[in-house]
Protein backbone atom coordinates (compact mmCIF):
# COMPACT_ATOMS: atom_id res chain seq x y z
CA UNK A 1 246.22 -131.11 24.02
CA UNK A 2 248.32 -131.07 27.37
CA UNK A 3 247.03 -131.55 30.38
CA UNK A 4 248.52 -130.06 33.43
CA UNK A 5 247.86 -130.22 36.99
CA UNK A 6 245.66 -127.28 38.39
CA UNK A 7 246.96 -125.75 41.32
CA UNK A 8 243.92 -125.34 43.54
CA UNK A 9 243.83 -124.77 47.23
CA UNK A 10 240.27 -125.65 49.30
CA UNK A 11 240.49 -124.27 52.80
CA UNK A 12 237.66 -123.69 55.66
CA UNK A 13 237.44 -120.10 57.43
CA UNK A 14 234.94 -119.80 60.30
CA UNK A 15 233.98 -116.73 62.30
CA UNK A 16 233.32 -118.43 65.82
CA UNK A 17 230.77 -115.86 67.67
CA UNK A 18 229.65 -115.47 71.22
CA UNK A 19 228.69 -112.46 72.92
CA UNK A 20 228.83 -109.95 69.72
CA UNK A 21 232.47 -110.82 69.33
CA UNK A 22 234.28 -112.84 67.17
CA UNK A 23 237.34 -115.46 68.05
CA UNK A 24 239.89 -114.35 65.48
CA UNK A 25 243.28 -114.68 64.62
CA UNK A 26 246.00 -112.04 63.94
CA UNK A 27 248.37 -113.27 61.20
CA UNK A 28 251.94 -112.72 62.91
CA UNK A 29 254.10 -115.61 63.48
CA UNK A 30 254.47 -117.40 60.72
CA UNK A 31 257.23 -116.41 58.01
CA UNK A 32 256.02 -115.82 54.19
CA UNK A 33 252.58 -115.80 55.40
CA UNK A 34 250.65 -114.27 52.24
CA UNK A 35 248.06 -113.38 55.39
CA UNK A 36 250.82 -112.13 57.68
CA UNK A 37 249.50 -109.21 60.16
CA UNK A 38 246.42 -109.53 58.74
CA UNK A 39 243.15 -110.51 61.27
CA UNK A 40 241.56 -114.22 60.07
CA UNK A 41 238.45 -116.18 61.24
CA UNK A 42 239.54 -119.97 62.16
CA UNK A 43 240.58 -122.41 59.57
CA UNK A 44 243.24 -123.87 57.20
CA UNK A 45 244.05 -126.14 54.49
CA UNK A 46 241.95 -129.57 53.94
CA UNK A 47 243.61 -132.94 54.31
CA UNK A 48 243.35 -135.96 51.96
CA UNK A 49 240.13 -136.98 52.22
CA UNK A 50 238.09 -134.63 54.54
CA UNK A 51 234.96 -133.01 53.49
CA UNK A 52 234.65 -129.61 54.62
CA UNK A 53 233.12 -130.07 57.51
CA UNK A 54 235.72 -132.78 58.59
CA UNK A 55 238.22 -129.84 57.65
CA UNK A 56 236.17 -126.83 59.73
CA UNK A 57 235.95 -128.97 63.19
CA UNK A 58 239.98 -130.33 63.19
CA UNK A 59 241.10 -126.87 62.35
CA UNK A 60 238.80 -125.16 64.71
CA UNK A 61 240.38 -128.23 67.59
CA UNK A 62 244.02 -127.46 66.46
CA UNK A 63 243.95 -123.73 66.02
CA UNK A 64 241.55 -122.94 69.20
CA UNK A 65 241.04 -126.07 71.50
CA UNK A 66 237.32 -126.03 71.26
CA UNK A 67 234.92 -128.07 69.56
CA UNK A 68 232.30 -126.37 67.60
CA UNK A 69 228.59 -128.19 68.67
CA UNK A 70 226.83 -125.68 66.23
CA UNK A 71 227.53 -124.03 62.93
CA UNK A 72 226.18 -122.61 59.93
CA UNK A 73 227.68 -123.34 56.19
CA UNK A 74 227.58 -120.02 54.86
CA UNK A 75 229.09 -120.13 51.58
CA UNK A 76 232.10 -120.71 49.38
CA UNK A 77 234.57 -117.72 48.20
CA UNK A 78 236.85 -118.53 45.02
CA UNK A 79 240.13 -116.10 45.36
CA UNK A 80 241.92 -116.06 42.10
CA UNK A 81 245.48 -114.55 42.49
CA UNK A 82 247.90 -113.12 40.09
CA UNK A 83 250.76 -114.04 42.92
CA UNK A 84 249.31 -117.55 43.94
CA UNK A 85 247.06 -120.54 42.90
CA UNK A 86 243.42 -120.68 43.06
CA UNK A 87 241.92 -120.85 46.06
CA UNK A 88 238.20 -122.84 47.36
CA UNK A 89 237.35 -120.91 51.12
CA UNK A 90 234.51 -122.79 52.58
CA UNK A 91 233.06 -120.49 54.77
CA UNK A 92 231.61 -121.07 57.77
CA UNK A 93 229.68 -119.33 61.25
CA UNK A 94 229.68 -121.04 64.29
CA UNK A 95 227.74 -119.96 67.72
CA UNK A 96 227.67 -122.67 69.99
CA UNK A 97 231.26 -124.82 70.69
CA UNK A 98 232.57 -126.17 74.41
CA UNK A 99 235.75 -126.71 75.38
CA UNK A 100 238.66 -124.06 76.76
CA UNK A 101 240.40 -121.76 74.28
CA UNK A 102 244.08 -122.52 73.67
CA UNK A 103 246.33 -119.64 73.90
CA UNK A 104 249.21 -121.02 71.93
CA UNK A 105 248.88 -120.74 68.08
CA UNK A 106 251.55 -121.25 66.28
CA UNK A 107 249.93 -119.31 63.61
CA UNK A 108 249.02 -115.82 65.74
CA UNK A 109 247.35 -114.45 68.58
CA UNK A 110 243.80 -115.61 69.29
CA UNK A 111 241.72 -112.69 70.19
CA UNK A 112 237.75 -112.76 70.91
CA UNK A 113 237.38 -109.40 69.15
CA UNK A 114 233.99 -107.24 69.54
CA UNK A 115 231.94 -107.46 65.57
CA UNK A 116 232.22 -103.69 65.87
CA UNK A 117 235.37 -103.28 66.12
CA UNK A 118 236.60 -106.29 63.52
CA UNK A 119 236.09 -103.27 60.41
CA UNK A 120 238.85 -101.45 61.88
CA UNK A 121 241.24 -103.86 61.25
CA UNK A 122 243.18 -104.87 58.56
CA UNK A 123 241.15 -107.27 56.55
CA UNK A 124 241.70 -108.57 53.07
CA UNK A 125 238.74 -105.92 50.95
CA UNK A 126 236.89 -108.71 50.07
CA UNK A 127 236.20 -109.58 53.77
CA UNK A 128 234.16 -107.13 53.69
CA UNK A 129 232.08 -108.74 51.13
CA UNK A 130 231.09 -111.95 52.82
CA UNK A 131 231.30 -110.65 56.16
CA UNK A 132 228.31 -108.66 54.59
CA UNK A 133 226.39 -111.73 54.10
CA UNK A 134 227.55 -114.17 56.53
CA UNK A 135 225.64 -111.47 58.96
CA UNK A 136 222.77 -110.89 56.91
CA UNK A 137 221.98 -114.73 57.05
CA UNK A 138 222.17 -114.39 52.81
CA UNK A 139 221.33 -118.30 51.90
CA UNK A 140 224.28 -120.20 50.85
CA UNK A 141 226.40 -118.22 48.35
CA UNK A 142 229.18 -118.53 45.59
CA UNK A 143 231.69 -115.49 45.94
CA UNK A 144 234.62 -114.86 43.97
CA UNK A 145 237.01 -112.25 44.93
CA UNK A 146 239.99 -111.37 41.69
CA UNK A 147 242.87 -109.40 43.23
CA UNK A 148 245.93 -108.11 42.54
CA UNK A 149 248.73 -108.26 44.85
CA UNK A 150 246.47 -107.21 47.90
CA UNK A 151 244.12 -104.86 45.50
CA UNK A 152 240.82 -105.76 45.26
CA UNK A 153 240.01 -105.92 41.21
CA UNK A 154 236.74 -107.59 41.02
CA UNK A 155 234.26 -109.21 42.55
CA UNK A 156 231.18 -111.77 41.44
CA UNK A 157 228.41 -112.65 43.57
CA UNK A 158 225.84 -116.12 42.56
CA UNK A 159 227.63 -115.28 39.05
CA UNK A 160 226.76 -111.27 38.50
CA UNK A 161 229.17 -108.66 38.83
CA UNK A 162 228.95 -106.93 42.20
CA UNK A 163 230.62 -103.12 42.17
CA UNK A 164 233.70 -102.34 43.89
CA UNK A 165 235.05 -99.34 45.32
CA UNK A 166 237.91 -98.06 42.91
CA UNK A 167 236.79 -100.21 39.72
């Protein structure tokens, strides 16, 4: 039997809070960006070696300028992809960081966006979904969002089928 190399992706996404907003990012400068205009907690891709921790506080430093003193590790969301590989999101919260906020990403604009206003803009569906119980304070979870291009076509919370709108 052949054995080939699995093409799996583990990232860290954090939704930094303070004063009922979130720091996020809007998606817009960088070219083929499969999140481009789209609005993104904090995070990135993990380097040899780094647990995801390691991963969550040099993002959160390169993207933001701040260093996170408190966070919470929420959960991890598997996205499986008919356009790209597999991906491993560590999720994270954070509420207590010091430092000053950078206003140069090269990724997008930083933007401390009110929570109640964060639904109104365009999000990935499943966002939604652990947005949902990052807030609640759910205990650590296993989420896995199946899409489509950018549809939503299922969705599997701690292993059991959670309903979707459309499916």
């Amino acid at each position: 039997m052949a054995h080939s190399k699995l093409n799996m992706r583990n990232t860290t996404l954090c939704y930094i809070e303070q004063d009922g907003k979130y720091l996020m990012l809007h998606r817009v400068r960088k070219e083929n960006d499969l999140n481009h205009d789209k609005w993104v907690g904090i995070g990135g891709k993990f380097e040899e070696g780094e647990s995801p921790e390691d991963c969550l506080l040099r993002e959160v430093r390169e993207e933001t300028g701040l260093r996170l003193e408190h966070w919470r590790y929420c959960g991890i969301v598997t996205f499986v992809s008919d356009e790209w590989g597999t991906e491993y999101m560590h999720l994270f919260h954070a509420d207590l960081f010091r430092g000053n906020l950078c206003r140069d990403c090269d990724e997008g604009t930083l933007e401390w966006l009110p929570k109640t206003e964060l639904r109104k803009k365009e999000l990935w569906s499943g966002d939604h979904i652990f947005l949902d119980l990052m807030e609640s304070g759910a205990p650590f979870f296993s989420l896995k969002l199946c899409y489509r291009g950018e549809t939503l076509t299922a969705a599997v919370l701690n292993g059991g089928d959670l309903k979707i709108h459309g499916t």
